[in-house]
N, C-alpha and C. Protein backbone atom coordinates (compact mmCIF):
# COMPACT_ATOMS: atom_id res chain seq x y z
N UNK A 1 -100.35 -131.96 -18.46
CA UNK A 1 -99.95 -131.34 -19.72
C UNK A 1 -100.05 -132.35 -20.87
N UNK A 2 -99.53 -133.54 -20.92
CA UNK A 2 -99.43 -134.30 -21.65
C UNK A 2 -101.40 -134.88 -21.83
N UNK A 3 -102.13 -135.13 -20.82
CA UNK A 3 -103.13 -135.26 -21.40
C UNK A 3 -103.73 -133.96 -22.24
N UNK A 4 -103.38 -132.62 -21.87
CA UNK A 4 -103.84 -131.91 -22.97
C UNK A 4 -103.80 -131.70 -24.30
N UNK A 5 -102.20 -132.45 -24.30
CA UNK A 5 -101.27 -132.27 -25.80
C UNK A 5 -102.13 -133.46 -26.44
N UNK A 6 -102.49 -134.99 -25.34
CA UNK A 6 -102.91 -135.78 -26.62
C UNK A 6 -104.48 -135.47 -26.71
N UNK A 7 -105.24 -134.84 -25.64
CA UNK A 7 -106.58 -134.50 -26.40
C UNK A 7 -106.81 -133.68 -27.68
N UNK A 8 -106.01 -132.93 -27.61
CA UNK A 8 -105.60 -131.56 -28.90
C UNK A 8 -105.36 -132.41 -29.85
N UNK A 9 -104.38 -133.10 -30.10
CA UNK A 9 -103.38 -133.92 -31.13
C UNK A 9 -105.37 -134.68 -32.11
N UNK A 10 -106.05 -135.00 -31.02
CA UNK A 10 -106.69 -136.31 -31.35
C UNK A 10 -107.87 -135.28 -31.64
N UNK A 11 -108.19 -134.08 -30.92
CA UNK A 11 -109.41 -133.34 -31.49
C UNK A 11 -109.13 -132.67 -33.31
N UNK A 12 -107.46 -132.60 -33.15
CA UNK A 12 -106.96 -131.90 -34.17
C UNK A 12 -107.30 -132.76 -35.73
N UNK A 13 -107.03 -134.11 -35.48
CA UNK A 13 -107.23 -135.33 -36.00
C UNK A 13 -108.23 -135.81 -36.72
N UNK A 14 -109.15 -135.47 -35.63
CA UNK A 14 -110.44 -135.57 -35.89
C UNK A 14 -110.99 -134.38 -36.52
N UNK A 15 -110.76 -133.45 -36.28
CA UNK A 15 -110.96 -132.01 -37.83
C UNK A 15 -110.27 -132.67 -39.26
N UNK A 16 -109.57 -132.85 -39.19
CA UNK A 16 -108.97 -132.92 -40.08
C UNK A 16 -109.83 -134.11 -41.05
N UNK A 17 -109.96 -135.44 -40.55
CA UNK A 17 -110.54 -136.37 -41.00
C UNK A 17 -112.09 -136.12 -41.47
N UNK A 18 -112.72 -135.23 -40.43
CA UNK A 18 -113.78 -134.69 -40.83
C UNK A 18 -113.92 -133.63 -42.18
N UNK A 19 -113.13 -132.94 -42.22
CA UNK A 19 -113.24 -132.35 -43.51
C UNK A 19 -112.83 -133.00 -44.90
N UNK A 20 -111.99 -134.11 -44.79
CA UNK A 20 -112.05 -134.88 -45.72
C UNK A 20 -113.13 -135.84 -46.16
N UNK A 21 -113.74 -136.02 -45.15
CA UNK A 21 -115.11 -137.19 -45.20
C UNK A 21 -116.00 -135.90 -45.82
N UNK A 22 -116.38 -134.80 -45.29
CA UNK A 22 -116.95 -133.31 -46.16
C UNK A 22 -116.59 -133.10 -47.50
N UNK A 23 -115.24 -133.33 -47.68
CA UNK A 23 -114.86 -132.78 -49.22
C UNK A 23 -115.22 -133.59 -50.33
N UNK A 24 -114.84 -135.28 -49.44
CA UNK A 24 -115.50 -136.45 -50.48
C UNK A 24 -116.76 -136.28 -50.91
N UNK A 25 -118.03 -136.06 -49.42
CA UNK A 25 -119.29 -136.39 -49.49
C UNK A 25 -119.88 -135.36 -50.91
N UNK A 26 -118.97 -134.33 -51.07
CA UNK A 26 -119.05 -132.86 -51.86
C UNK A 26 -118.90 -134.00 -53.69
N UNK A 27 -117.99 -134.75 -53.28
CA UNK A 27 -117.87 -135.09 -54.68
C UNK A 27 -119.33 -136.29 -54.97
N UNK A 28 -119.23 -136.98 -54.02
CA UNK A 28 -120.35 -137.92 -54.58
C UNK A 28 -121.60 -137.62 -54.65
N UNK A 29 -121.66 -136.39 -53.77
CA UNK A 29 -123.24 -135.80 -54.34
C UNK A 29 -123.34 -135.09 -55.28
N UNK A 30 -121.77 -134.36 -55.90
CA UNK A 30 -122.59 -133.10 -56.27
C UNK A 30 -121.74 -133.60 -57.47
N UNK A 31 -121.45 -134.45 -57.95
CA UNK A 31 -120.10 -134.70 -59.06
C UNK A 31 -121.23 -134.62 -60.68
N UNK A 32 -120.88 -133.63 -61.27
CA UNK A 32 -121.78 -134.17 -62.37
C UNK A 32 -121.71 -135.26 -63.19
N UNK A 33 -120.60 -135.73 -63.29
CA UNK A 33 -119.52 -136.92 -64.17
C UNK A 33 -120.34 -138.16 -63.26
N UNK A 34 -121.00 -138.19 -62.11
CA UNK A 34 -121.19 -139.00 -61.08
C UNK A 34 -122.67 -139.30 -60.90
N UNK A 35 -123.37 -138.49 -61.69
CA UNK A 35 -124.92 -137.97 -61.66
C UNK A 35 -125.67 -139.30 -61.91
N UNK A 36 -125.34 -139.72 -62.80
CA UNK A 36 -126.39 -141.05 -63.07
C UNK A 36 -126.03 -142.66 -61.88
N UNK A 37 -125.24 -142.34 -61.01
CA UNK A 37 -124.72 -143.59 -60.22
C UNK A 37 -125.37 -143.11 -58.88
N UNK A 38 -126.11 -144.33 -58.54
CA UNK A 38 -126.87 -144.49 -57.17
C UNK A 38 -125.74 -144.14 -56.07
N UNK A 39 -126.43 -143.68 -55.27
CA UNK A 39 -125.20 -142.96 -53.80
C UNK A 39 -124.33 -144.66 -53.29
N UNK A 40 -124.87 -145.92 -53.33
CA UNK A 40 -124.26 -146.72 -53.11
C UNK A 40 -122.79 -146.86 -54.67
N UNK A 41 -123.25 -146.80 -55.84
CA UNK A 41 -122.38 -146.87 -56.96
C UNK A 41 -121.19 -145.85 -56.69
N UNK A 42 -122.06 -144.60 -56.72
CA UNK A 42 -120.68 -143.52 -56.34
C UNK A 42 -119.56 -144.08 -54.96
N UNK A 43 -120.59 -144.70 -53.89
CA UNK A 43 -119.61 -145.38 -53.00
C UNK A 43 -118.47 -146.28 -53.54
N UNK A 44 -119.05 -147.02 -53.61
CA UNK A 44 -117.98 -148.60 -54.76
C UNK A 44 -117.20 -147.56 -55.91
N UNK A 45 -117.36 -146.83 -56.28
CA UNK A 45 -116.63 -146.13 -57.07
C UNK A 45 -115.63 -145.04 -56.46
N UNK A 46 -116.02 -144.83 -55.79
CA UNK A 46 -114.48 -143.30 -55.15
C UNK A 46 -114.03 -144.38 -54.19
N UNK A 47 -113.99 -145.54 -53.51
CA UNK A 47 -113.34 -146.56 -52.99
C UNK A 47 -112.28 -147.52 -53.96
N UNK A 48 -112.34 -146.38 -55.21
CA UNK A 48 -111.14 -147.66 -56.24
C UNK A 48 -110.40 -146.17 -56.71
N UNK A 49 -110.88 -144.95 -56.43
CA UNK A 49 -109.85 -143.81 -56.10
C UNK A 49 -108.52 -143.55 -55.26
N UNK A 50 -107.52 -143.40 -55.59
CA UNK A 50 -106.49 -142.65 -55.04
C UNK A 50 -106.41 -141.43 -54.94
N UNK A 51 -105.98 -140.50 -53.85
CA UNK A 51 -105.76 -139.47 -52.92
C UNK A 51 -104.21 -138.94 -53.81
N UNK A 52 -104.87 -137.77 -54.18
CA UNK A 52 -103.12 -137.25 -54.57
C UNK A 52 -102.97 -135.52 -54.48
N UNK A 53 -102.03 -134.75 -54.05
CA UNK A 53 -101.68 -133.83 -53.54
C UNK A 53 -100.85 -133.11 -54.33
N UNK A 54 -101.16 -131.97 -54.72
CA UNK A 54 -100.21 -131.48 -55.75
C UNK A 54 -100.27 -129.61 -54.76
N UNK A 55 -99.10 -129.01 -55.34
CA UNK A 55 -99.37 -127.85 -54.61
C UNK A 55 -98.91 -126.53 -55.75
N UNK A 56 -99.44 -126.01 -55.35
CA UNK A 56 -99.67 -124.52 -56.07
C UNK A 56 -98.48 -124.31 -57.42
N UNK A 57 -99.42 -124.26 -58.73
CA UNK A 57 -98.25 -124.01 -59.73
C UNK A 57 -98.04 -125.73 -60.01
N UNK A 58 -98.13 -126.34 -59.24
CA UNK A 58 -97.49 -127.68 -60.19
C UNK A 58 -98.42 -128.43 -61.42
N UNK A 59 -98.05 -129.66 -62.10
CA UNK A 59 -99.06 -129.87 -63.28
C UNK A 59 -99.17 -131.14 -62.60
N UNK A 60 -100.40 -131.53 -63.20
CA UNK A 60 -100.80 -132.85 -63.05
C UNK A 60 -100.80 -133.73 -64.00
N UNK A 61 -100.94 -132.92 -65.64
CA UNK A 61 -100.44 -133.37 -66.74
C UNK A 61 -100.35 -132.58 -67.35
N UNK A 62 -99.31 -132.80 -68.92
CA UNK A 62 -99.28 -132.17 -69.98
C UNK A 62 -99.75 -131.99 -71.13
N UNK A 63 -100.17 -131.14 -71.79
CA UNK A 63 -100.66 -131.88 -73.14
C UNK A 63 -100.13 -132.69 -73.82
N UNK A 64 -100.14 -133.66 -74.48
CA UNK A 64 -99.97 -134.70 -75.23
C UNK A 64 -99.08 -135.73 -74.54
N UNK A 65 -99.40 -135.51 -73.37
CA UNK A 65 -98.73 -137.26 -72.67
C UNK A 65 -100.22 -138.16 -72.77
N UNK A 66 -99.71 -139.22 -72.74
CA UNK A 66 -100.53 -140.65 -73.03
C UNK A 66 -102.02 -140.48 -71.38
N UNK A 67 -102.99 -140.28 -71.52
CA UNK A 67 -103.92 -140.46 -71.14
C UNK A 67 -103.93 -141.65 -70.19
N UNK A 68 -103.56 -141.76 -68.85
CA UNK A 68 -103.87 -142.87 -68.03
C UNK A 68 -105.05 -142.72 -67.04
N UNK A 69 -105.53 -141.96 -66.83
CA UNK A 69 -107.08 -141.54 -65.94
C UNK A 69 -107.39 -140.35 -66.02
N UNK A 70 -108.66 -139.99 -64.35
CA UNK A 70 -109.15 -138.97 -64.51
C UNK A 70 -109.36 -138.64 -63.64
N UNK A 71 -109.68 -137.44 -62.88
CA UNK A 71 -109.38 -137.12 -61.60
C UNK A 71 -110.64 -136.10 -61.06
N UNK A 72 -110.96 -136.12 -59.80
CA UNK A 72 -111.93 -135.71 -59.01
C UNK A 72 -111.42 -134.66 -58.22
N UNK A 73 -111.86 -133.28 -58.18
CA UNK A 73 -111.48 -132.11 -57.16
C UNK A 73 -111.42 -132.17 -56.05
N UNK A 74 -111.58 -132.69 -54.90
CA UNK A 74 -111.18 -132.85 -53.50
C UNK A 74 -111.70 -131.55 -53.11
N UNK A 75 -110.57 -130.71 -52.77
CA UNK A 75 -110.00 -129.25 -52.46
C UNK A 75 -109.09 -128.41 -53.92
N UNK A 76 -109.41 -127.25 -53.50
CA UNK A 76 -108.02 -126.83 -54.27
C UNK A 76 -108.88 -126.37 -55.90
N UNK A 77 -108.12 -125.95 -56.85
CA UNK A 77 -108.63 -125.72 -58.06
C UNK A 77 -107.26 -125.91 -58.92
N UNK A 78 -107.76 -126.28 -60.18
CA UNK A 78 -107.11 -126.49 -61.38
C UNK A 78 -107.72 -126.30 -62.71
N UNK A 79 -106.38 -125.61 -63.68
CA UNK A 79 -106.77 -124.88 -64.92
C UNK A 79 -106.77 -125.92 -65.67
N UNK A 80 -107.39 -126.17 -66.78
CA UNK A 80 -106.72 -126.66 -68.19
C UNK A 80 -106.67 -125.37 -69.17
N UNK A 81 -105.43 -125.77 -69.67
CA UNK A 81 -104.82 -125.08 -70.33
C UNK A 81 -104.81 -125.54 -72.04
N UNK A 82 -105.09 -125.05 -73.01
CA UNK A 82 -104.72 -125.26 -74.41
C UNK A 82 -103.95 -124.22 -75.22
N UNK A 83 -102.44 -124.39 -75.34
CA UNK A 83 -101.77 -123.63 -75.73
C UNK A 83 -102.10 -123.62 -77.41
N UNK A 84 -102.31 -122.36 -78.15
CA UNK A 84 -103.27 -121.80 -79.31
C UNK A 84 -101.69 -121.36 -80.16
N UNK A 85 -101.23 -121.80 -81.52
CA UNK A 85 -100.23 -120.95 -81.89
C UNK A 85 -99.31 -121.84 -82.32
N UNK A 86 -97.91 -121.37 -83.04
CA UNK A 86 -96.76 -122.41 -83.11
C UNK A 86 -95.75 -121.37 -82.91
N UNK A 87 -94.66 -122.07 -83.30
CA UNK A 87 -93.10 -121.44 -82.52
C UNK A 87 -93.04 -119.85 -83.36
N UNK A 88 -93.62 -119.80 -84.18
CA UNK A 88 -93.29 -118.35 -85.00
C UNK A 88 -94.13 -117.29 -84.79
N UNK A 89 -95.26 -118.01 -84.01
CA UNK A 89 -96.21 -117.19 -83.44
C UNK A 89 -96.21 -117.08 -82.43
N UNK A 90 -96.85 -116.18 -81.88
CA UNK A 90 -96.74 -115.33 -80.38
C UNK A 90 -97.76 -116.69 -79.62
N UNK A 91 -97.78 -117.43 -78.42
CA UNK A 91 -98.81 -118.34 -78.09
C UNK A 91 -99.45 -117.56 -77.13
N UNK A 92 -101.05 -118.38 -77.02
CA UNK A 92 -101.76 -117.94 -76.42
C UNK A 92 -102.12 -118.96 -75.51
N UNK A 93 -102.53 -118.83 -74.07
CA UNK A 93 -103.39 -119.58 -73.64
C UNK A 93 -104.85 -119.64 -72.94
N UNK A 94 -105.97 -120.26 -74.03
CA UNK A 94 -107.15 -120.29 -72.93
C UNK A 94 -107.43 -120.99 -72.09
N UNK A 95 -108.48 -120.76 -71.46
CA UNK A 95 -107.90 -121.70 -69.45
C UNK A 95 -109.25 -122.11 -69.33
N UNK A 96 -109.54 -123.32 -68.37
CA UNK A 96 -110.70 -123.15 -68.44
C UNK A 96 -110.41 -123.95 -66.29
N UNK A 97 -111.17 -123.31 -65.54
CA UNK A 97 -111.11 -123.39 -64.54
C UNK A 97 -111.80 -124.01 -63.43
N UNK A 98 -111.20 -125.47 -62.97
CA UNK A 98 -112.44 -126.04 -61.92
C UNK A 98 -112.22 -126.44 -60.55
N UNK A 99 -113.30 -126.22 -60.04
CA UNK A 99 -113.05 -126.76 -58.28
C UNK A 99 -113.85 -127.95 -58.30
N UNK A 100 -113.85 -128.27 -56.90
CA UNK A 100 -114.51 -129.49 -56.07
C UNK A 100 -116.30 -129.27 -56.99
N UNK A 101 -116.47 -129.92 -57.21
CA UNK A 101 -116.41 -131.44 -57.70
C UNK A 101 -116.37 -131.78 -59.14
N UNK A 102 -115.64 -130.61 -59.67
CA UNK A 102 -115.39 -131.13 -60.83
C UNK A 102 -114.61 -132.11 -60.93
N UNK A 103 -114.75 -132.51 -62.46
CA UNK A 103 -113.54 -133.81 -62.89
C UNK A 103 -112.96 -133.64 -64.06
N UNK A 104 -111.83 -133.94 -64.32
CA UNK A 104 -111.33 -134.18 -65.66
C UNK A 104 -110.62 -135.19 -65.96
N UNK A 105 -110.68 -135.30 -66.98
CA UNK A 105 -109.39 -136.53 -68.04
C UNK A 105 -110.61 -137.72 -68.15
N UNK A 106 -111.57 -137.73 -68.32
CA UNK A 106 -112.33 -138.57 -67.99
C UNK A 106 -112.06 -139.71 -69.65
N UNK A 107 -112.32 -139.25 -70.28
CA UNK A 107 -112.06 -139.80 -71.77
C UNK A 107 -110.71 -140.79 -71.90
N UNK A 108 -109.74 -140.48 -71.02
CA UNK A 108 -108.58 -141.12 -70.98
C UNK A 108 -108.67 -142.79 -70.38
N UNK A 109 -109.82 -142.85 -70.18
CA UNK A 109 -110.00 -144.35 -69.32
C UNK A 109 -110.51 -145.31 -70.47
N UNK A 110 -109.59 -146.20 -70.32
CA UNK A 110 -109.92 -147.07 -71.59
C UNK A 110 -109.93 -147.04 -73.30
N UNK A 111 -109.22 -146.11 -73.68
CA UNK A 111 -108.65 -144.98 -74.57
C UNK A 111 -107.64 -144.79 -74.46
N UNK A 112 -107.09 -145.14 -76.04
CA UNK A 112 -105.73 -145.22 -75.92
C UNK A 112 -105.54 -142.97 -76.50
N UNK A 113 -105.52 -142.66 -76.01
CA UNK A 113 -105.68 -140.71 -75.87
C UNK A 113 -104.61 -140.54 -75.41
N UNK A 114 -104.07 -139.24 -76.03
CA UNK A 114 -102.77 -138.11 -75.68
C UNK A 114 -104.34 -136.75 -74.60
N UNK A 115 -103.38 -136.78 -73.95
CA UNK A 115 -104.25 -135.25 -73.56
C UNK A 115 -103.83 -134.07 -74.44
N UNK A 116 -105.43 -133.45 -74.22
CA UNK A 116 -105.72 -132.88 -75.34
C UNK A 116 -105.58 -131.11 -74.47
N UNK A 117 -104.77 -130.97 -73.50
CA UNK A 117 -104.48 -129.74 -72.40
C UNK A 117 -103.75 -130.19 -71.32
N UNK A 118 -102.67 -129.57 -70.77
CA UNK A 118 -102.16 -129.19 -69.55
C UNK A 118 -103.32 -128.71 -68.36
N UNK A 119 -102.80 -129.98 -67.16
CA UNK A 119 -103.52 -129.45 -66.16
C UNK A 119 -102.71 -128.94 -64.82
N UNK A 120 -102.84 -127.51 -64.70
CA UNK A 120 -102.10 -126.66 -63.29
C UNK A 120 -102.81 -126.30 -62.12
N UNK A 121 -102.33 -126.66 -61.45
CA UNK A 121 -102.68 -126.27 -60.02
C UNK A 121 -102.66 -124.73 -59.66
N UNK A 122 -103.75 -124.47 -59.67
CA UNK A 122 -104.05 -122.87 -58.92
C UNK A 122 -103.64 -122.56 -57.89
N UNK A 123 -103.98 -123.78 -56.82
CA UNK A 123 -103.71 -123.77 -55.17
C UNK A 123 -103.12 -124.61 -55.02
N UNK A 124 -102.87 -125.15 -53.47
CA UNK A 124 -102.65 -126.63 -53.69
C UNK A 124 -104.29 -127.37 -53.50
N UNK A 125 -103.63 -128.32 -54.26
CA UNK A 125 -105.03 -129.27 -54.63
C UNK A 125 -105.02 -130.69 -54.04
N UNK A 126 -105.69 -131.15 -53.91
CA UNK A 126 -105.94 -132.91 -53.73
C UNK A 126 -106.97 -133.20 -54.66
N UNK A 127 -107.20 -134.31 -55.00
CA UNK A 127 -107.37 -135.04 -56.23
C UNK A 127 -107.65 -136.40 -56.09
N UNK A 128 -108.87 -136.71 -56.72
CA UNK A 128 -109.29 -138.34 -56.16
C UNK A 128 -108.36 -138.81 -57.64
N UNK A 129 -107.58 -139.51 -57.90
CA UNK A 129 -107.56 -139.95 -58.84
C UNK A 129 -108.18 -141.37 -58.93
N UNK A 130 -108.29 -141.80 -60.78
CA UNK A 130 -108.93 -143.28 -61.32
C UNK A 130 -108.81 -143.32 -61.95
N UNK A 131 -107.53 -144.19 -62.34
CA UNK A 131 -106.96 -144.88 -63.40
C UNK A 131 -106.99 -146.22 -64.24
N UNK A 132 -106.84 -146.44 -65.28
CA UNK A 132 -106.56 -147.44 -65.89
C UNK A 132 -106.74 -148.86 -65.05
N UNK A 133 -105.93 -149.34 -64.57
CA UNK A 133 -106.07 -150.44 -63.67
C UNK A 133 -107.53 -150.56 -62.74
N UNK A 134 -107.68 -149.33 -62.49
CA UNK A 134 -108.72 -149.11 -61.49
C UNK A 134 -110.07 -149.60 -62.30
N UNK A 135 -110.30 -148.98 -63.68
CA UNK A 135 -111.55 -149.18 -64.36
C UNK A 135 -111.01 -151.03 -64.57
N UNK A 136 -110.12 -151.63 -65.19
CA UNK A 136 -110.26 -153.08 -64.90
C UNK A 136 -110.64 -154.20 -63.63
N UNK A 137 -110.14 -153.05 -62.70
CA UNK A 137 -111.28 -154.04 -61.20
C UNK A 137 -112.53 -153.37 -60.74
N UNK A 138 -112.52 -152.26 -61.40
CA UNK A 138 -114.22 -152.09 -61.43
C UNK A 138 -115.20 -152.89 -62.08
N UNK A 139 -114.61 -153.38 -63.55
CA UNK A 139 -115.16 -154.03 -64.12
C UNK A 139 -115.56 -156.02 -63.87
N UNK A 140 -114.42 -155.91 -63.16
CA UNK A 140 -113.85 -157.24 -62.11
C UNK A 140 -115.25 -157.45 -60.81
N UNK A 141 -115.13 -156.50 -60.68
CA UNK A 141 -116.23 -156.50 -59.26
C UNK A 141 -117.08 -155.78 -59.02
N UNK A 142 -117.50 -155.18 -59.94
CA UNK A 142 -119.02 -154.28 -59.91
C UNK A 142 -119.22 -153.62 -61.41
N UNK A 143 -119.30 -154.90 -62.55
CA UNK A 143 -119.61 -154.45 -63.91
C UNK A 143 -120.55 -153.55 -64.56
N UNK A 144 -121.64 -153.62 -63.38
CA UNK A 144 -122.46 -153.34 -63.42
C UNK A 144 -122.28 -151.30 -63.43
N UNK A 145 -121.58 -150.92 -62.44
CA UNK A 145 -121.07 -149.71 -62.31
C UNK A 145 -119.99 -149.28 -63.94
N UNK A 146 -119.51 -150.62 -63.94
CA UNK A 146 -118.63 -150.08 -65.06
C UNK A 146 -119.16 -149.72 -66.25
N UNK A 147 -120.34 -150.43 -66.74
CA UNK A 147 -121.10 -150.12 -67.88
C UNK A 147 -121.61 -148.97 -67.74
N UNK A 148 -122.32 -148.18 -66.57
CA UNK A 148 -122.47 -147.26 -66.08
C UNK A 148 -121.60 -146.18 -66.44
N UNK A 149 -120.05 -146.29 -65.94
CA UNK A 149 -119.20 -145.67 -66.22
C UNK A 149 -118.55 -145.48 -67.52
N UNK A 150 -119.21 -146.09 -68.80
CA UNK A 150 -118.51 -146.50 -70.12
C UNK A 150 -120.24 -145.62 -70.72
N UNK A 151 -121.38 -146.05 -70.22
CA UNK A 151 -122.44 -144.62 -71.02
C UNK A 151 -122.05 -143.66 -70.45
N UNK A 152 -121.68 -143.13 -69.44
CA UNK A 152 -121.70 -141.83 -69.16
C UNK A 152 -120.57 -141.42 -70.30
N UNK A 153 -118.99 -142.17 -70.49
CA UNK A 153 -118.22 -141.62 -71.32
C UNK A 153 -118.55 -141.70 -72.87
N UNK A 154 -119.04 -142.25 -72.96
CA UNK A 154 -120.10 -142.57 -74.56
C UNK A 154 -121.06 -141.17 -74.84
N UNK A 155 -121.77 -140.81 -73.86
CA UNK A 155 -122.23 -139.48 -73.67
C UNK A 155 -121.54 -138.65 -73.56
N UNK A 156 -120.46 -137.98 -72.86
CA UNK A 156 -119.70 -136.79 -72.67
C UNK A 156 -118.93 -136.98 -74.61
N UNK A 157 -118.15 -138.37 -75.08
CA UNK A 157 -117.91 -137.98 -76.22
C UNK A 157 -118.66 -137.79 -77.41
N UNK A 158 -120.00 -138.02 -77.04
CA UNK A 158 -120.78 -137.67 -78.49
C UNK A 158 -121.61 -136.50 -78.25
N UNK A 159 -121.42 -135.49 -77.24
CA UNK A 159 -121.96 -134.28 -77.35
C UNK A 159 -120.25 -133.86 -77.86
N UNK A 160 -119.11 -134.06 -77.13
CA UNK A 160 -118.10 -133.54 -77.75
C UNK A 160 -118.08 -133.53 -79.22
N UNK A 161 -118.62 -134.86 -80.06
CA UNK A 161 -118.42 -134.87 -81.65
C UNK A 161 -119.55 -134.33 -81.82
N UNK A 162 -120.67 -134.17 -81.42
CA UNK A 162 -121.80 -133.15 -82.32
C UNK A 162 -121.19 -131.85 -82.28
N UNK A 163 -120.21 -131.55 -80.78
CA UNK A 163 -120.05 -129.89 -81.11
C UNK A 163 -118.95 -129.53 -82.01
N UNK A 164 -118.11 -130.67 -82.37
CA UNK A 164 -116.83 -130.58 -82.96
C UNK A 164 -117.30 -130.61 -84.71
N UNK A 165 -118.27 -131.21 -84.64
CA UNK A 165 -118.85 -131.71 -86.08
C UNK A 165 -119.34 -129.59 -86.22
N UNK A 166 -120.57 -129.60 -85.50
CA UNK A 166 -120.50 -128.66 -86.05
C UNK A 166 -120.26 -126.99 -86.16
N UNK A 167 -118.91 -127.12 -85.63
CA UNK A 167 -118.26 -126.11 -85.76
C UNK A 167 -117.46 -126.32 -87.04
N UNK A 168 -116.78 -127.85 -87.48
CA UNK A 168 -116.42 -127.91 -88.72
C UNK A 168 -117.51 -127.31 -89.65
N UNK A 169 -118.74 -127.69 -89.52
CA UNK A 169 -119.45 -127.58 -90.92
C UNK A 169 -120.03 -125.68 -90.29
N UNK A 170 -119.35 -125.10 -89.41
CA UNK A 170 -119.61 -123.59 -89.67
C UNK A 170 -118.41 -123.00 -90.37
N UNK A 171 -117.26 -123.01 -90.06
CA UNK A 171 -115.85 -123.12 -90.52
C UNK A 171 -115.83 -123.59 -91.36
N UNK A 172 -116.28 -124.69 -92.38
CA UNK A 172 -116.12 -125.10 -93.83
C UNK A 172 -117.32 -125.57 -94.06
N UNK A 173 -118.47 -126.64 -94.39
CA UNK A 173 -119.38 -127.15 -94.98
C UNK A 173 -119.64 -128.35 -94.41
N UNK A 174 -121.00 -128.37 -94.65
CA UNK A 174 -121.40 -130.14 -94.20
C UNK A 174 -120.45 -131.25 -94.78
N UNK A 175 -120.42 -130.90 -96.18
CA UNK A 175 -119.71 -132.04 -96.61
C UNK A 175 -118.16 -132.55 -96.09
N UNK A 176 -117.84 -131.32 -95.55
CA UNK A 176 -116.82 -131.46 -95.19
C UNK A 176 -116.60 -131.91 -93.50
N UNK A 177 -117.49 -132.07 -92.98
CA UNK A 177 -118.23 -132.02 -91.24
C UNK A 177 -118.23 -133.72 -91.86
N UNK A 178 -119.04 -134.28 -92.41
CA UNK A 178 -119.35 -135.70 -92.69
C UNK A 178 -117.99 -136.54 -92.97
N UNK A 179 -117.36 -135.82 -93.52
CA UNK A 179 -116.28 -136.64 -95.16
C UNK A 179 -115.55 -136.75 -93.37
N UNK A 180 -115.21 -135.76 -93.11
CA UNK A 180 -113.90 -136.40 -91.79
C UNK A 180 -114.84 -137.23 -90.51
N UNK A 181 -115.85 -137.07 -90.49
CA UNK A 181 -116.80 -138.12 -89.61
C UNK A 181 -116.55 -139.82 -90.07
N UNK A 182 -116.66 -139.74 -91.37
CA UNK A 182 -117.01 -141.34 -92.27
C UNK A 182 -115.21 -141.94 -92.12
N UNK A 183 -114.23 -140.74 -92.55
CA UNK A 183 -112.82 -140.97 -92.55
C UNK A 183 -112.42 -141.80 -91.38
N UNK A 184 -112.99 -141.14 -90.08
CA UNK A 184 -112.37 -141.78 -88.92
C UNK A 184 -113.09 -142.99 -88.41
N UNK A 185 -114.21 -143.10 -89.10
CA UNK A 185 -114.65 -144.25 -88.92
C UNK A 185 -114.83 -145.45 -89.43
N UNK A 186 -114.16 -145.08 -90.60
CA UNK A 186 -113.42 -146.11 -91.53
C UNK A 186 -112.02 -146.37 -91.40
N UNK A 187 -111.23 -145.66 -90.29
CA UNK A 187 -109.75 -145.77 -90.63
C UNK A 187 -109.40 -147.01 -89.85
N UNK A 188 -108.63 -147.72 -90.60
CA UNK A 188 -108.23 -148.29 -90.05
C UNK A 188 -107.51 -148.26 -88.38
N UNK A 189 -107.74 -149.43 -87.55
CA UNK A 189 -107.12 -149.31 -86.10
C UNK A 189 -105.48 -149.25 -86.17
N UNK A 190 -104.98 -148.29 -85.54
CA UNK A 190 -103.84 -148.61 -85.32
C UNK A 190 -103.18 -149.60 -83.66
């Protein structure tokens, strides 16, 4: 009996481990955030990830807490949320919804950023996270990845400011699309 219980225990084990080595392999091939890093880079890179578990309904963040990383789908799905409205108005929320292998918070790395949405757990989820500390020993021991990892975010935010630019200048005018372009790039650092 007992050898059956520990073959089970250890076949059980071994499912289990196997679908996690599946769910990872899901992120490093198919990660778009991950697209330009050689299958060895994506290696050295989800090896400075942490494993985190959240379950159905819970948040992973809020809007406007301080930006410390960014996180990889595992399993599981999660909304972001941008609550639309103020206290006298009725609020709204639009959602926007992702699984394995999406990523978010990515902008938060190395950026001093408030999040800009609440993120909820649909299911329960797992979550590669990569944080702050993490991008400083990336940069420590495979710079090479990190520069990597600093165009890709250089790219995701300047399609964000072409689309932000011009929706200002549909909503009000070029001049007015530019004048707050030149503003923030003259403002002083805080």
């Amino acid at each position: 009996f007992w050898n059956c219980a520990f073959i089970l225990t250890g076949y059980f084990q071994m499912k289990s481990k196997f679908k996690r080595i599946k769910q990872q392999a899901n992120i490093v091939f198919k990660s778009k955030f991950l697209k330009n890093f050689s299958a060895t880079e994506r290696y050295e890179f989800l090896q400075l990830c942490h494993r985190r578990t959240y379950k159905e309904g819970e948040y992973v963040f809020y809007r406007n807490d301080p930006g410390t990383g960014m996180y990889f789908i595992e399993d599981g799905s999660v909304e972001l949320t941008v609550h639309i409205g103020s206290e006298t108005i009725e609020e709204q929320e639009d959602g926007f919804i992702l699984e394995s292998p999406d990523s978010f918070g990515a902008l938060s790395i190395g950026y001093n950023l408030r999040r800009k949405s609440s993120a909820r757990c649909l299911t329960d989820t797992t979550l590669l996270g990569f944080f702050n500390p993490d991008f400083e020993v990336l940069m420590d021991r495979h710079p090479q990845i990190a520069v990597k990892f600093l165009q890709t975010l250089s790219n995701i935010a300047l399609r964000q400011l072409e689309r932000a630019q011009n929706k200002i200048e549909e909503l009000s005018d070029a001049y007015t699309a530019v004048k707050i372009e030149f503003e923030a790039y003259y403002e002083p650092e805080k």
